[in-house]
C-alpha atoms as a PDB file:
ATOM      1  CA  UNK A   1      -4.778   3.930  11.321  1.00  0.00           C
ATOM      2  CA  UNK A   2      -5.474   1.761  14.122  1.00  0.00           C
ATOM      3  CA  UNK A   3      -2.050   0.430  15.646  1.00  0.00           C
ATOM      4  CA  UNK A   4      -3.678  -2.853  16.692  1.00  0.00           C
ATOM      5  CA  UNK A   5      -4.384  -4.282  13.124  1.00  0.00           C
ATOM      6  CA  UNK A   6      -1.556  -2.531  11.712  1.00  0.00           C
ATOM      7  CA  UNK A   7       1.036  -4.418  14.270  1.00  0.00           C
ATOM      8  CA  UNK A   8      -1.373  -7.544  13.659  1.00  0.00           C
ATOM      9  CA  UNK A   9      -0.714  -7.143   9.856  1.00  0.00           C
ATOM     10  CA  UNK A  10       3.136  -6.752  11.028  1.00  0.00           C
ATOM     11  CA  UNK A  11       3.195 -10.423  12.347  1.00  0.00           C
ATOM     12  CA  UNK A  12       0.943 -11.681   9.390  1.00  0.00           C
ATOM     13  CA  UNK A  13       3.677 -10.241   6.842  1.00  0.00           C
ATOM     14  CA  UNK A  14       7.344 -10.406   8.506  1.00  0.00           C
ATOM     15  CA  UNK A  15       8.193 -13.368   5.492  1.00  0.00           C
ATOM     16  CA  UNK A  16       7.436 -10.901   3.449  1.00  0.00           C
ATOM     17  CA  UNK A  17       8.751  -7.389   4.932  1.00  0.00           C
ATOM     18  CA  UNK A  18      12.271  -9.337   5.501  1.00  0.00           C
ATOM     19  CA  UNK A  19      12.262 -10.310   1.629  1.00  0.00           C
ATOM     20  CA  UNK A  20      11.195  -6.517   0.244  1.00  0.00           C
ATOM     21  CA  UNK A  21      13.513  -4.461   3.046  1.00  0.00           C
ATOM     22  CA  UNK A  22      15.633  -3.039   0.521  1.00  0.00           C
ATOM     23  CA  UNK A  23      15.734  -0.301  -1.941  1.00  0.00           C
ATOM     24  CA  UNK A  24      15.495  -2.453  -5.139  1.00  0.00           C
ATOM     25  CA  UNK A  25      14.933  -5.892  -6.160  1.00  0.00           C
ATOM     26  CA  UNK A  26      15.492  -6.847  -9.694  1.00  0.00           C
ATOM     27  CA  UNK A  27      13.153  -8.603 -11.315  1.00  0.00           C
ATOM     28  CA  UNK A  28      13.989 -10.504 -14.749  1.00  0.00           C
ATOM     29  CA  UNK A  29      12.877 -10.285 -18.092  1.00  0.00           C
ATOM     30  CA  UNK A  30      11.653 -13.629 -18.231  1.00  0.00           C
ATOM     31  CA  UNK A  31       9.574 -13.489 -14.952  1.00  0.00           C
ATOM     32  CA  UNK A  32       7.294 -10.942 -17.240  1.00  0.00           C
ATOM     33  CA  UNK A  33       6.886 -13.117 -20.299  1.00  0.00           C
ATOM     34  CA  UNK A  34       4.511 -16.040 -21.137  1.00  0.00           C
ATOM     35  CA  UNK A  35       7.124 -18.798 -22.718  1.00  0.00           C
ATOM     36  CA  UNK A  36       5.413 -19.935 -26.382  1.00  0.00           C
ATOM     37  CA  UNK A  37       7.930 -22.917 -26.255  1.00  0.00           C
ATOM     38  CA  UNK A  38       5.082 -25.197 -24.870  1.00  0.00           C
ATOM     39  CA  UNK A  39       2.067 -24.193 -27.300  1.00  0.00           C
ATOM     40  CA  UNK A  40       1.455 -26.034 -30.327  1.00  0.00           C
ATOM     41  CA  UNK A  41      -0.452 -24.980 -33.249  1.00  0.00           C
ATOM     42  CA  UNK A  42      -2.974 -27.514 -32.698  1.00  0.00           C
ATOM     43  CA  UNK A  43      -7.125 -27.624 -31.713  1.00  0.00           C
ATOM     44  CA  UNK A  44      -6.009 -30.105 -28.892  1.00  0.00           C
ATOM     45  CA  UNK A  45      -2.254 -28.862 -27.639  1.00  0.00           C
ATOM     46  CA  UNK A  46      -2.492 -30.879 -24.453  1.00  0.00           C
ATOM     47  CA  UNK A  47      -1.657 -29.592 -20.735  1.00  0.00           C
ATOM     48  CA  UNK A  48       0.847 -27.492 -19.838  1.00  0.00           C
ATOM     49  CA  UNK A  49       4.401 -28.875 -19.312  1.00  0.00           C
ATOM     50  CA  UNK A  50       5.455 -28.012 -15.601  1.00  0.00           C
ATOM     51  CA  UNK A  51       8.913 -26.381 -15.102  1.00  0.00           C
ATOM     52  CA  UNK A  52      10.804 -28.951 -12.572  1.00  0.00           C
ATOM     53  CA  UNK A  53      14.532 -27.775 -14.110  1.00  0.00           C
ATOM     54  CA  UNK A  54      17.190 -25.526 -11.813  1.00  0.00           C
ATOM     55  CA  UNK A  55      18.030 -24.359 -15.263  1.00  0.00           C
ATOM     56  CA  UNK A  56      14.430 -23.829 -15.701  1.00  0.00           C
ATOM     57  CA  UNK A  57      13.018 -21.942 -12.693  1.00  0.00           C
ATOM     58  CA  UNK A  58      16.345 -20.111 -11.938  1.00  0.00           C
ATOM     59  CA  UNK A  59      15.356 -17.615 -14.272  1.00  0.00           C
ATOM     60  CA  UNK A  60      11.883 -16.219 -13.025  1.00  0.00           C
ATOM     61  CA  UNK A  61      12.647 -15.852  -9.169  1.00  0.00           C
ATOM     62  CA  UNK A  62      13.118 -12.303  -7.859  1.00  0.00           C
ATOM     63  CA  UNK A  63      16.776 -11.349  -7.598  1.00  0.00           C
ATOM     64  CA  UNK A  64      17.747  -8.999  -4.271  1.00  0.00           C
ATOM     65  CA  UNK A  65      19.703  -5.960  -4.722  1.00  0.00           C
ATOM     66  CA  UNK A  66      19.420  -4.045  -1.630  1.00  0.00           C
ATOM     67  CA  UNK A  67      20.680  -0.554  -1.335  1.00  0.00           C
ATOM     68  CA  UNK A  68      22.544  -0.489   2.031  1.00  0.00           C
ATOM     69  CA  UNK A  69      20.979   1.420   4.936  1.00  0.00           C
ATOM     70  CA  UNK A  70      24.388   2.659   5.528  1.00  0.00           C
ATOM     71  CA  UNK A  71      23.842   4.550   2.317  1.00  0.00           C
ATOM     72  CA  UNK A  72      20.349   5.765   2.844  1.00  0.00           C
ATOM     73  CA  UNK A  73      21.403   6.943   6.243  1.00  0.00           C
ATOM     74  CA  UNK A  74      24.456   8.665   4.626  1.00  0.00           C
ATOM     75  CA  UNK A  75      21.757  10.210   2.357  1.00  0.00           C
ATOM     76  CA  UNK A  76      19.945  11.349   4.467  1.00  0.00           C
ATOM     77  CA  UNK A  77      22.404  13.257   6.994  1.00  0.00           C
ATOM     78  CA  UNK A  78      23.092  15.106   3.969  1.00  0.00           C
ATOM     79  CA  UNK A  79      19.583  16.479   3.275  1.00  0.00           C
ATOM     80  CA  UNK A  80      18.258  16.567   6.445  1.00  0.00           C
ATOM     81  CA  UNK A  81      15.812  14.537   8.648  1.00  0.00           C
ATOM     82  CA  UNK A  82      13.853  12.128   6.748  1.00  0.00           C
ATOM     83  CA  UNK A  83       9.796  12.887   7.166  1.00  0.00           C
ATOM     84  CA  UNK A  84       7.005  10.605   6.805  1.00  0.00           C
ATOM     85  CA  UNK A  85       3.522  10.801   4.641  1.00  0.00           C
ATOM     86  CA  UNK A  86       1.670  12.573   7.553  1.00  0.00           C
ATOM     87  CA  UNK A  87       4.178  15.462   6.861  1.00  0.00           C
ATOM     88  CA  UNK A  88       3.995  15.219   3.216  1.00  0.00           C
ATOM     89  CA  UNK A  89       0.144  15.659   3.026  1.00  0.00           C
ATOM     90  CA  UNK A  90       0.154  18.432   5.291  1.00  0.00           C
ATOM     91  CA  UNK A  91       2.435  20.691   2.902  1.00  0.00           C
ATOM     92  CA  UNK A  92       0.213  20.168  -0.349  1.00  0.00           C
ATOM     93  CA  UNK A  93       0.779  21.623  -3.569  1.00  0.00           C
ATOM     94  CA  UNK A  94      -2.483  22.347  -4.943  1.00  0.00           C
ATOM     95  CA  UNK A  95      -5.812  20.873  -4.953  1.00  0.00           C
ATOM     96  CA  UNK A  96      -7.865  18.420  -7.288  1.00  0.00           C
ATOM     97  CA  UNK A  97     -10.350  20.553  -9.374  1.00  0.00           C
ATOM     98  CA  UNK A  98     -13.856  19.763  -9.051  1.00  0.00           C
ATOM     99  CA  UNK A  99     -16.308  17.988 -11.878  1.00  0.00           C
ATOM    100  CA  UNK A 100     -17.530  21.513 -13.189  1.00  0.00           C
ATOM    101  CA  UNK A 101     -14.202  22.843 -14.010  1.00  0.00           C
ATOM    102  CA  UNK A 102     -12.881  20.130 -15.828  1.00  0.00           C
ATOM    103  CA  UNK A 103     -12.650  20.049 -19.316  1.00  0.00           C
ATOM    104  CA  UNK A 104     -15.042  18.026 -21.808  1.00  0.00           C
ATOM    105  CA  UNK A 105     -11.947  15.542 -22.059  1.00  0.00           C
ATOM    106  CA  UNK A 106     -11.870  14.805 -18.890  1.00  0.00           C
ATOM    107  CA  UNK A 107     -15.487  14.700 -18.622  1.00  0.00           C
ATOM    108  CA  UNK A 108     -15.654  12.017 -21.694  1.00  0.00           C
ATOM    109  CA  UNK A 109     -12.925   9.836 -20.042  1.00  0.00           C
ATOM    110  CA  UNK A 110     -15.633   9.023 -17.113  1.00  0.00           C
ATOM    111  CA  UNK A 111     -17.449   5.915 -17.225  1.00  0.00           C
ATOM    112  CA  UNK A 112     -20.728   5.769 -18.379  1.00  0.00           C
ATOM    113  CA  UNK A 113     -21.788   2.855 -16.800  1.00  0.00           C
ATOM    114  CA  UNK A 114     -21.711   2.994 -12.936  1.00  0.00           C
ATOM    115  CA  UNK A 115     -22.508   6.452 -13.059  1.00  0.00           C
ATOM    116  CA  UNK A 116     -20.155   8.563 -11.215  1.00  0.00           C
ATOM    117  CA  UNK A 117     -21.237  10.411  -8.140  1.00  0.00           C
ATOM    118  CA  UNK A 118     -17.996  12.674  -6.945  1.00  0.00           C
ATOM    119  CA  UNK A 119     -15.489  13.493  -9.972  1.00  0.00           C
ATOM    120  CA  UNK A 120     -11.712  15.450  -9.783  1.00  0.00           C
ATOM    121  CA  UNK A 121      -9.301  16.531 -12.382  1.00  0.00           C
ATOM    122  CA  UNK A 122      -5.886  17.441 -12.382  1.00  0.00           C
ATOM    123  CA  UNK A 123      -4.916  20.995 -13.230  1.00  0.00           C
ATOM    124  CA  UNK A 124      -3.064  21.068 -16.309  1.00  0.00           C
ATOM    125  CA  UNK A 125      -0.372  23.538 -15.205  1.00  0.00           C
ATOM    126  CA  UNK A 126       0.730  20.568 -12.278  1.00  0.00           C
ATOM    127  CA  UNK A 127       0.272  17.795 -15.226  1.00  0.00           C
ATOM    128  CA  UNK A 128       1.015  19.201 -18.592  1.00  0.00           C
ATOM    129  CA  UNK A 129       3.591  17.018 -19.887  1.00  0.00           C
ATOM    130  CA  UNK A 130       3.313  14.513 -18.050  1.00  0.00           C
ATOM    131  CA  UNK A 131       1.456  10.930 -18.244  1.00  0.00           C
ATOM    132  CA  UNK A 132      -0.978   9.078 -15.427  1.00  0.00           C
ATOM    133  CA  UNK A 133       0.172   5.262 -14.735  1.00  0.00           C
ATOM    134  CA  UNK A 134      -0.628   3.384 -11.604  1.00  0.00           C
ATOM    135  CA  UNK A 135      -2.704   4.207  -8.392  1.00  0.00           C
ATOM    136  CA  UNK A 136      -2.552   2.652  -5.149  1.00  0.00           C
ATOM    137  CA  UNK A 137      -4.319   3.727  -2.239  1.00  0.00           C
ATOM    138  CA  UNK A 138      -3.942   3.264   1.979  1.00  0.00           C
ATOM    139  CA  UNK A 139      -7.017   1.092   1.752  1.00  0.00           C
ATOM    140  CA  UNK A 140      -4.002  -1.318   0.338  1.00  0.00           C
ATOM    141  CA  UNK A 141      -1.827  -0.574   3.566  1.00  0.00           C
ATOM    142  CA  UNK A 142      -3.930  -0.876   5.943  1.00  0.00           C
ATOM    143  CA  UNK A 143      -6.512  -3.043   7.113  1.00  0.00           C
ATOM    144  CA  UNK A 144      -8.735   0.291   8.591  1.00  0.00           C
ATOM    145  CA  UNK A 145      -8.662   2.321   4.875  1.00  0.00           C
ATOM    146  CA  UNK A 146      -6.222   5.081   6.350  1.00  0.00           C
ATOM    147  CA  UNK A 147      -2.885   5.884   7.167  1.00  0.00           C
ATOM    148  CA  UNK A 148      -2.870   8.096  10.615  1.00  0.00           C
ATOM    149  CA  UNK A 149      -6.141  10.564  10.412  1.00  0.00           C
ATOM    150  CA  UNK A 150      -6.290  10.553   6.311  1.00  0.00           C
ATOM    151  CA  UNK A 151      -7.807   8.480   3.239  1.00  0.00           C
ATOM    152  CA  UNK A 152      -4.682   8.501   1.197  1.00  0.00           C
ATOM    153  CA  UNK A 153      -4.261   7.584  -2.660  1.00  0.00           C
ATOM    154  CA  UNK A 154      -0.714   7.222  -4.089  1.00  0.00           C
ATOM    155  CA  UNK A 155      -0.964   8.299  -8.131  1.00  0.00           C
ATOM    156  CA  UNK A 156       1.968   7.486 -10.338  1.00  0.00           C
ATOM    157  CA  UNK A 157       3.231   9.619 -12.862  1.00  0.00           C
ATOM    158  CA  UNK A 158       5.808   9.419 -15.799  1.00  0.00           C
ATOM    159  CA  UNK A 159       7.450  12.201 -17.603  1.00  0.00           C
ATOM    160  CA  UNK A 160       6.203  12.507 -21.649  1.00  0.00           C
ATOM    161  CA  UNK A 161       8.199  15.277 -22.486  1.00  0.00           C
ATOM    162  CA  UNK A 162      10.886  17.861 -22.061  1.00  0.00           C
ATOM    163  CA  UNK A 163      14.204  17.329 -22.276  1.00  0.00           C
ATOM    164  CA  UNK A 164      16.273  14.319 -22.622  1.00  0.00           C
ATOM    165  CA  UNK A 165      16.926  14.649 -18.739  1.00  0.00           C
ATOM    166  CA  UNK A 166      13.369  14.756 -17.675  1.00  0.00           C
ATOM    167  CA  UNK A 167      12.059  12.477 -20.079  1.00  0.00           C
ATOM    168  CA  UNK A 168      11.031   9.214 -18.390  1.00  0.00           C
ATOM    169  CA  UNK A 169      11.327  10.464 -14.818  1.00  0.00           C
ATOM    170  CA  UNK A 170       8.919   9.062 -12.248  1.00  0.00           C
ATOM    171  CA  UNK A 171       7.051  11.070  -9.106  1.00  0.00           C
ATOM    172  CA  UNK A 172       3.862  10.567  -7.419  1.00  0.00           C
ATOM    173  CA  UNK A 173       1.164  12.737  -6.208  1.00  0.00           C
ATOM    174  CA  UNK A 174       0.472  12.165  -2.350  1.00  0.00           C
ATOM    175  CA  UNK A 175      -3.698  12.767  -2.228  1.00  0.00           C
ATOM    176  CA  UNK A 176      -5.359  13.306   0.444  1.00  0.00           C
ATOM    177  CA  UNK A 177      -8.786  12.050   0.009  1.00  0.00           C
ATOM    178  CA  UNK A 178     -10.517  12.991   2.877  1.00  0.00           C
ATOM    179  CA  UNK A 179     -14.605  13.385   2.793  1.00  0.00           C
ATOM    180  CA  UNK A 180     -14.630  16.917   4.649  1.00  0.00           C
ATOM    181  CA  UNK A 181     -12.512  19.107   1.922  1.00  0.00           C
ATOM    182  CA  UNK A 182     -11.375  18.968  -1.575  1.00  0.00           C
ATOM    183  CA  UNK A 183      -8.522  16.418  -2.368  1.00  0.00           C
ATOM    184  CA  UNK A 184      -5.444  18.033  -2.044  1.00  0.00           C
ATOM    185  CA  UNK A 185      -1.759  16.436  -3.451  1.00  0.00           C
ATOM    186  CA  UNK A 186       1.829  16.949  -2.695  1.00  0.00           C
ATOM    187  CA  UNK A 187       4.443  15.843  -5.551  1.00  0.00           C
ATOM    188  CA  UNK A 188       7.230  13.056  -4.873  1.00  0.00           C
ATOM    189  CA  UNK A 189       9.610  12.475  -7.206  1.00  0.00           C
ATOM    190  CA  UNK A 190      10.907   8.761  -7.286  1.00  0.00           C
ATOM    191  CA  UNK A 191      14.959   8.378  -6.943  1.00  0.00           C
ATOM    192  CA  UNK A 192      17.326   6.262  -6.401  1.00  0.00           C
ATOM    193  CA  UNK A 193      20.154   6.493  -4.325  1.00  0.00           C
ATOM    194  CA  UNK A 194      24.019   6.694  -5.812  1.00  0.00           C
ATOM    195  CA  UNK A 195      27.643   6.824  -4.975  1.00  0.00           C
ATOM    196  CA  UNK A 196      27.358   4.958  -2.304  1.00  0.00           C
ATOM    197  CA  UNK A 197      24.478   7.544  -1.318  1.00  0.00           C
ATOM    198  CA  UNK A 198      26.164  10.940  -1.619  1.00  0.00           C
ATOM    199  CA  UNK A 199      23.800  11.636  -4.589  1.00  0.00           C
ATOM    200  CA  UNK A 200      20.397  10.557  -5.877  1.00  0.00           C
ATOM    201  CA  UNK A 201      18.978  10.078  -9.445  1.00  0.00           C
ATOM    202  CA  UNK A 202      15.676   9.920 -10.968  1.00  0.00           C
ATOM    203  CA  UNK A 203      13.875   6.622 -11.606  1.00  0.00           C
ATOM    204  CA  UNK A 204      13.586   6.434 -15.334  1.00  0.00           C
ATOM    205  CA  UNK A 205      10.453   4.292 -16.227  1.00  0.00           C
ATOM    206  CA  UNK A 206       7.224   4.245 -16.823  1.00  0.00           C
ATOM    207  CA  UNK A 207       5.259   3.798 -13.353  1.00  0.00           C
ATOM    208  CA  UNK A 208       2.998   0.812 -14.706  1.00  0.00           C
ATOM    209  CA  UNK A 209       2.108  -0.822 -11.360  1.00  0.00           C
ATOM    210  CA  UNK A 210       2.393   0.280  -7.475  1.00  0.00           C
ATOM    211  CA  UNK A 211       1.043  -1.597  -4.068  1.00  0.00           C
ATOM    212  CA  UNK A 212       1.236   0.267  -0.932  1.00  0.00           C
ATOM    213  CA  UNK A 213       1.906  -2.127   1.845  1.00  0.00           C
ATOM    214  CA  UNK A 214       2.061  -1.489   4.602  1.00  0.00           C
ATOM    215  CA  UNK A 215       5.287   1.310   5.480  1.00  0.00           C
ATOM    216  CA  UNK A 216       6.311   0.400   1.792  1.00  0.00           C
ATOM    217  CA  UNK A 217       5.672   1.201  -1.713  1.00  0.00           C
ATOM    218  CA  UNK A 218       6.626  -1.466  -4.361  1.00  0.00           C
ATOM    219  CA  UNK A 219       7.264   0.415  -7.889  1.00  0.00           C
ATOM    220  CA  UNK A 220       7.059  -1.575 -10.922  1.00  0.00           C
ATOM    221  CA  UNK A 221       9.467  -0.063 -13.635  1.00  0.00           C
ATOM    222  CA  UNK A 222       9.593  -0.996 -17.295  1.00  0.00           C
ATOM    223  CA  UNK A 223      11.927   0.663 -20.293  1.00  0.00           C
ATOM    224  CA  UNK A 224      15.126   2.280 -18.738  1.00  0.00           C
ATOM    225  CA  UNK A 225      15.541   0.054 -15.268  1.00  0.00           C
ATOM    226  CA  UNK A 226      16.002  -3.013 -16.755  1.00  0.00           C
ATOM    227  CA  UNK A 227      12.059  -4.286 -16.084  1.00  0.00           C
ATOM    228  CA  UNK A 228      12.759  -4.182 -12.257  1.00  0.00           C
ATOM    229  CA  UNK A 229      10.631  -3.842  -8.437  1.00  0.00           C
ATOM    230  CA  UNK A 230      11.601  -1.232  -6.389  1.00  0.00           C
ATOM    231  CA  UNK A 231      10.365  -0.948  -2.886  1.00  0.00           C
ATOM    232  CA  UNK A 232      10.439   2.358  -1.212  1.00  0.00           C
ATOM    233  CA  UNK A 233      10.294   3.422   2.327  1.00  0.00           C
ATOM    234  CA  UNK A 234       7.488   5.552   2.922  1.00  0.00           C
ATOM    235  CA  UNK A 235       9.027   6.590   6.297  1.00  0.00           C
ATOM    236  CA  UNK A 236      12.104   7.909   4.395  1.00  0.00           C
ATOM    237  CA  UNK A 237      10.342  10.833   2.583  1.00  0.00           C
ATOM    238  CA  UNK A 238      12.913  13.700   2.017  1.00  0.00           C
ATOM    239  CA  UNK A 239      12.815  17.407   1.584  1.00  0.00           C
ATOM    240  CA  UNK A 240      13.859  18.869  -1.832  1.00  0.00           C
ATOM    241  CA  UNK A 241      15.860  22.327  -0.786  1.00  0.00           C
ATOM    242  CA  UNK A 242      16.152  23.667  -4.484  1.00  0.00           C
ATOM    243  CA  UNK A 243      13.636  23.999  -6.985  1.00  0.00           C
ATOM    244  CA  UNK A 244      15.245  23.143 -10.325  1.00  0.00           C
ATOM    245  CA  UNK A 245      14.652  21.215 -13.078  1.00  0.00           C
ATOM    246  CA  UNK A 246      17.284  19.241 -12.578  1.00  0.00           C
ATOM    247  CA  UNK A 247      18.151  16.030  -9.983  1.00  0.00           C
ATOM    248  CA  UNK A 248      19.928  15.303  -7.384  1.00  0.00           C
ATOM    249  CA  UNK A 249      23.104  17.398  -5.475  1.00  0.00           C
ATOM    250  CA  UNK A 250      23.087  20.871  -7.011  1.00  0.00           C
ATOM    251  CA  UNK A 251      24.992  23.880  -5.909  1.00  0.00           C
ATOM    252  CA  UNK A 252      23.366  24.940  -2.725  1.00  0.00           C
ATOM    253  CA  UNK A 253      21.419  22.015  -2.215  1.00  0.00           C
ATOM    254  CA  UNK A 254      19.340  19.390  -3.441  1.00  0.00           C
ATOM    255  CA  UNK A 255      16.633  19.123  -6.503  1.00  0.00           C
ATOM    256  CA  UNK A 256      14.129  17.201  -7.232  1.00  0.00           C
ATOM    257  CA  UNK A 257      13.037  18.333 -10.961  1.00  0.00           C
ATOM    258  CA  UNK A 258      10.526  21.018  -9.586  1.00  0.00           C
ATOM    259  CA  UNK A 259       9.390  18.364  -6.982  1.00  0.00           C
ATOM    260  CA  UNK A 260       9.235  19.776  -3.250  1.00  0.00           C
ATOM    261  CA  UNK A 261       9.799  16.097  -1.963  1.00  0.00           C
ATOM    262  CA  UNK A 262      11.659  12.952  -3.204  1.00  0.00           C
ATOM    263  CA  UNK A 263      11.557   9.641  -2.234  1.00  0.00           C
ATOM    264  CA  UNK A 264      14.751   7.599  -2.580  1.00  0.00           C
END
């Protein structure tokens, strides 16, 4: 990552860093949907009637809900020092599988049509149960393609099974897609903070969109949080210290549903 561009890219979006600092901003229903009121079954409906009404436009702005550093810091006393993506990539979990030991599946899901030239799969024990969504990658974050020494793509994940608990929970896989090696990925799992942060819980959505910008990750989440943006700090990576399927403050620690990692 060169520090030039990356402070230049600073200046270009401080508007827009001091609108997404927080945790969470809500984002309403109606923002999402395409209003039918101004269509008319017709072969000539006419142009579209502008919005000019408070009553109107009130409705489809973004709505701020920012978790209070106070909290996050609190949070983060509690589980230890707070570590960054360069850390997170150099503790990896397991590595992509290459073309030839992928399954016919995952051989017919490639496109046809630019052929492919390099291929990965996921191993099914890391996956099984669990659903792909969005991918982001630090090509988004930065104007040089990397983040410190590394390629980096972000994948998004949703839970598809288990039990009531874990269904719906969010993580992502930290790649590293470097040219010299194999891809290799460290799991994340998505919280947010609670109780004035004492405790964490698990995002419960489907991960259906993600931009990396810059030091931030901005999480779209659907069915269970209320169709809402989050924006995570990237800087603000912590350390899971008990590996259980469960979330948040456990006796002796804290869990991340089998995740190493969590990101609240």
């Amino acid at each position: 990552m060169k520090h030039r561009g990356r402070h230049r890219r600073r200046r270009r979006g401080r508007a827009l860093r001091a609108t997404l600092a927080g945790t969470a901003l809500a984002l309403t229903a109606a923002a999402t949907m395409i209003s039918t009121s101004q269509a008319t079954d017709a072969d000539d409906p006419g142009a579209l009637k502008p919005l000019t009404a408070a009553a109107d436009t009130a409705p489809l702005r973004l709505t701020e809900h920012a978790v209070p550093g106070a909290e996050l810091d609190r949070l983060s006393a509690s589980m230890g020092p707070a570590v960054g993506v360069g850390a997170v990539l150099a503790d990896p979990d397991g590595s992509l599988e290459d073309a030839d030991d992928c399954t016919d599946e995952d051989r017919r899901a490639l496109p046809v049509e630019p052929a492919v030239t390099t291929a990965y799969c996921w191993p099914e024990r890391d996956t099984d149960g669990w659903r792909a969504g969005a991918v982001t990658t630090s090509g988004d974050a930065d104007e040089d393609g990397r983040w410190g020494a590394h390629r980096v793509v972000l994948s998004g994940w949703t839970r598809s099974s288990g039990t009531p608990a874990e269904q719906g929970l969010a993580r992502i896989a930290f790649v590293a897609a470097d040219d010299d090696r194999t891809p290799r990925y460290t799991w994340a799992l998505l919280a947010v903070p609670v109780d004035g942060g004492r405790d964490f819980r698990g995002l419960g959505s489907d991960v259906s969109g993600m931009v990396w910008y810059q030091d931030k990750l901005l999480v779209t989440a659907g069915r269970g949080e209320g169709d809402a943006l989050y924006v995570y700090d990237l800087d603000r990576v912590q350390r899971a210290t008990v590996d259980a399927g469960t979330v948040g403050r456990v006796p002796g620690g804290w869990s991340a549903a089998g995740a190493r990692y969590v990101l609240p």
